[in-house]
C-alpha atoms as a PDB file:
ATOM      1  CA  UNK A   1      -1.914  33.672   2.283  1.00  0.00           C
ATOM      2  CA  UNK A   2      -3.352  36.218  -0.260  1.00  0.00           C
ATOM      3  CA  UNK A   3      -6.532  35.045  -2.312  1.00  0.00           C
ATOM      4  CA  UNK A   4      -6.380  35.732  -5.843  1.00  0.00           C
ATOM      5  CA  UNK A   5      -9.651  35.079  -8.332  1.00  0.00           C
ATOM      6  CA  UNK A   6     -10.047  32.245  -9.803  1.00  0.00           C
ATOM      7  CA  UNK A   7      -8.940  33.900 -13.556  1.00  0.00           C
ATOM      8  CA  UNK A   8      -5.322  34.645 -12.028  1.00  0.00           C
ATOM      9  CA  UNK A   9      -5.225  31.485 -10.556  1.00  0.00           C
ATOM     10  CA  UNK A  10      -5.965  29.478 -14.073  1.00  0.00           C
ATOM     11  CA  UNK A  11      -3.447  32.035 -15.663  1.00  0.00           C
ATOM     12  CA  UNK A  12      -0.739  31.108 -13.234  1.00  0.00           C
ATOM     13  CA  UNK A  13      -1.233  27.494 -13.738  1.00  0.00           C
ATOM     14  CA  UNK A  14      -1.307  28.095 -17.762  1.00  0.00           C
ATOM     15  CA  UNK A  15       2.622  29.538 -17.295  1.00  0.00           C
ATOM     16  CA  UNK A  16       3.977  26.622 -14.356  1.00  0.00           C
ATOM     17  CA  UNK A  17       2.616  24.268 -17.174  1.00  0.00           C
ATOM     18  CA  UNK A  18       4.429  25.755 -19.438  1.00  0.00           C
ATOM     19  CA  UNK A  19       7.535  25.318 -18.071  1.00  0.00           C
ATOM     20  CA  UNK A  20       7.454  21.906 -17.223  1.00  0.00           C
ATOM     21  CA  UNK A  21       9.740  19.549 -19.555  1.00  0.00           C
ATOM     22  CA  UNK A  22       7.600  16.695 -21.093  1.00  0.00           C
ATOM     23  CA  UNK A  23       9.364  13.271 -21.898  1.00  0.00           C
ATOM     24  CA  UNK A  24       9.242  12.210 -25.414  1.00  0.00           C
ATOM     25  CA  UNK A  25       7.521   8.835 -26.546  1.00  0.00           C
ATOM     26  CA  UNK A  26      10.954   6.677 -26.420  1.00  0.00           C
ATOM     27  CA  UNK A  27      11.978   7.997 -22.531  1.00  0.00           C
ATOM     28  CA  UNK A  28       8.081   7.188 -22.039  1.00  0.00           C
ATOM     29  CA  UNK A  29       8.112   3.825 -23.251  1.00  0.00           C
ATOM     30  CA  UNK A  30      11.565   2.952 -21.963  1.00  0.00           C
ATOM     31  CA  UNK A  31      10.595   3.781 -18.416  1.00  0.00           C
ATOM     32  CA  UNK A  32       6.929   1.859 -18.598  1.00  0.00           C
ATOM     33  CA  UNK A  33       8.964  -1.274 -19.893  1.00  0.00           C
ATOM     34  CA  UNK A  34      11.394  -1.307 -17.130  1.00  0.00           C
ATOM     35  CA  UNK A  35       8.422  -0.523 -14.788  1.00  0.00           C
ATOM     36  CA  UNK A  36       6.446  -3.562 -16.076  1.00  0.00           C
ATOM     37  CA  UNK A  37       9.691  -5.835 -16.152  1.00  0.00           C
ATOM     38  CA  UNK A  38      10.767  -4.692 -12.407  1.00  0.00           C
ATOM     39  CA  UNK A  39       6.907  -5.382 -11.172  1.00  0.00           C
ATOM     40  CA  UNK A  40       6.977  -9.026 -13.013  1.00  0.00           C
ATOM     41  CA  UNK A  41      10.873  -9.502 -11.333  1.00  0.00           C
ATOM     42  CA  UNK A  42       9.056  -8.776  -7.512  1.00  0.00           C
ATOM     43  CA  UNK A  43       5.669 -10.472  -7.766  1.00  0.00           C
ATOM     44  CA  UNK A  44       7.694 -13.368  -9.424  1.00  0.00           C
ATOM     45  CA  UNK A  45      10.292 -12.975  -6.304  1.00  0.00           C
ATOM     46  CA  UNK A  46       7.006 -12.594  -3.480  1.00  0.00           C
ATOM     47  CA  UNK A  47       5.148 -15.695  -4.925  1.00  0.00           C
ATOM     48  CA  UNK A  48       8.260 -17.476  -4.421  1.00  0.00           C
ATOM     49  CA  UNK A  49       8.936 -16.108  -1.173  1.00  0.00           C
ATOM     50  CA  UNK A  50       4.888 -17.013  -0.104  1.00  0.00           C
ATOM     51  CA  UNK A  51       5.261 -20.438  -1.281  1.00  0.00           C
ATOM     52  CA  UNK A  52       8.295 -20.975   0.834  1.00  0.00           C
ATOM     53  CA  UNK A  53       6.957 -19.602   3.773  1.00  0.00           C
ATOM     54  CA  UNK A  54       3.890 -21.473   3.552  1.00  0.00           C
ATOM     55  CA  UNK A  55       5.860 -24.636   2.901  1.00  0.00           C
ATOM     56  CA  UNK A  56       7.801 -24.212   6.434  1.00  0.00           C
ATOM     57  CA  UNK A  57       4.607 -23.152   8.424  1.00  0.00           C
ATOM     58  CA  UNK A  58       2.696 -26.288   7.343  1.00  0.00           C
ATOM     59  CA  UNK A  59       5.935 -28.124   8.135  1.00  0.00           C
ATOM     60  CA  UNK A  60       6.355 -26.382  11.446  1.00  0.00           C
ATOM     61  CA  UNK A  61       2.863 -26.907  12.119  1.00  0.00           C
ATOM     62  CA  UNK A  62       2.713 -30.587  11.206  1.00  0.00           C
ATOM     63  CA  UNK A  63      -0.031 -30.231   9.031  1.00  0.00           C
ATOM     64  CA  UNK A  64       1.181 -32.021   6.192  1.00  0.00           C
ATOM     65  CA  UNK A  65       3.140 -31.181   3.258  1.00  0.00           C
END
Protein backbone atom coordinates (compact mmCIF):
# COMPACT_ATOMS: atom_id res chain seq x y z
CA UNK A 1 0.00 0.00 0.00
CA UNK A 2 1.53 3.35 -1.20
CA UNK A 3 1.56 6.31 1.42
CA UNK A 4 0.46 9.49 0.12
CA UNK A 5 0.73 12.98 2.38
CA UNK A 6 -1.72 13.90 4.25
CA UNK A 7 -2.74 17.04 1.57
CA UNK A 8 -3.54 14.26 -1.20
CA UNK A 9 -5.24 12.32 1.15
CA UNK A 10 -7.77 15.36 2.29
CA UNK A 11 -8.00 16.15 -1.55
CA UNK A 12 -9.11 12.66 -2.36
CA UNK A 13 -11.65 12.63 0.31
CA UNK A 14 -12.90 16.31 -0.88
CA UNK A 15 -13.82 14.47 -4.55
CA UNK A 16 -15.40 10.74 -2.96
CA UNK A 17 -17.55 13.36 -1.00
CA UNK A 18 -18.44 14.85 -3.76
CA UNK A 19 -19.88 12.21 -5.40
CA UNK A 20 -21.92 10.85 -2.89
CA UNK A 21 -25.87 11.46 -3.43
CA UNK A 22 -27.40 13.20 -0.32
CA UNK A 23 -31.18 12.49 0.54
CA UNK A 24 -33.37 15.43 0.61
CA UNK A 25 -35.34 16.53 3.86
CA UNK A 26 -38.72 14.52 2.87
CA UNK A 27 -36.67 10.90 2.07
CA UNK A 28 -34.91 12.01 5.49
CA UNK A 29 -37.86 12.42 7.47
CA UNK A 30 -39.83 9.62 5.85
CA UNK A 31 -37.19 7.08 6.73
CA UNK A 32 -36.64 8.47 10.59
CA UNK A 33 -40.56 8.13 10.96
CA UNK A 34 -40.74 4.63 9.83
CA UNK A 35 -37.54 4.01 11.91
CA UNK A 36 -39.20 5.43 15.09
CA UNK A 37 -42.64 3.65 14.27
CA UNK A 38 -40.81 0.10 13.52
CA UNK A 39 -38.66 0.56 16.99
CA UNK A 40 -42.11 1.46 19.00
CA UNK A 41 -43.87 -1.81 16.88
CA UNK A 42 -40.72 -4.24 18.49
CA UNK A 43 -40.19 -2.87 21.99
CA UNK A 44 -44.09 -2.84 22.13
CA UNK A 45 -43.90 -6.64 20.66
CA UNK A 46 -40.62 -7.63 23.35
CA UNK A 47 -42.45 -6.14 26.44
CA UNK A 48 -45.22 -8.27 25.52
CA UNK A 49 -43.22 -11.17 24.80
CA UNK A 50 -41.20 -10.52 28.51
CA UNK A 51 -44.37 -10.30 30.29
CA UNK A 52 -45.52 -13.58 28.92
CA UNK A 53 -42.54 -15.32 29.57
CA UNK A 54 -42.30 -14.15 32.97
CA UNK A 55 -45.93 -15.04 33.54
CA UNK A 56 -45.18 -18.91 32.61
CA UNK A 57 -41.82 -19.07 34.59
CA UNK A 58 -43.49 -17.89 37.83
CA UNK A 59 -46.25 -20.34 36.91
CA UNK A 60 -43.81 -23.11 36.13
CA UNK A 61 -41.99 -22.28 39.12
CA UNK A 62 -44.94 -22.11 41.49
CA UNK A 63 -44.11 -18.94 42.76
CA UNK A 64 -47.27 -17.31 42.50
CA UNK A 65 -48.99 -15.42 39.93
Amino acid sequence: MAKISPIQFLRQVKQEVKKVTWPVKKEVMQTSTMVIILVAIAATFFFFVDQIIGWLMKLILGLGV
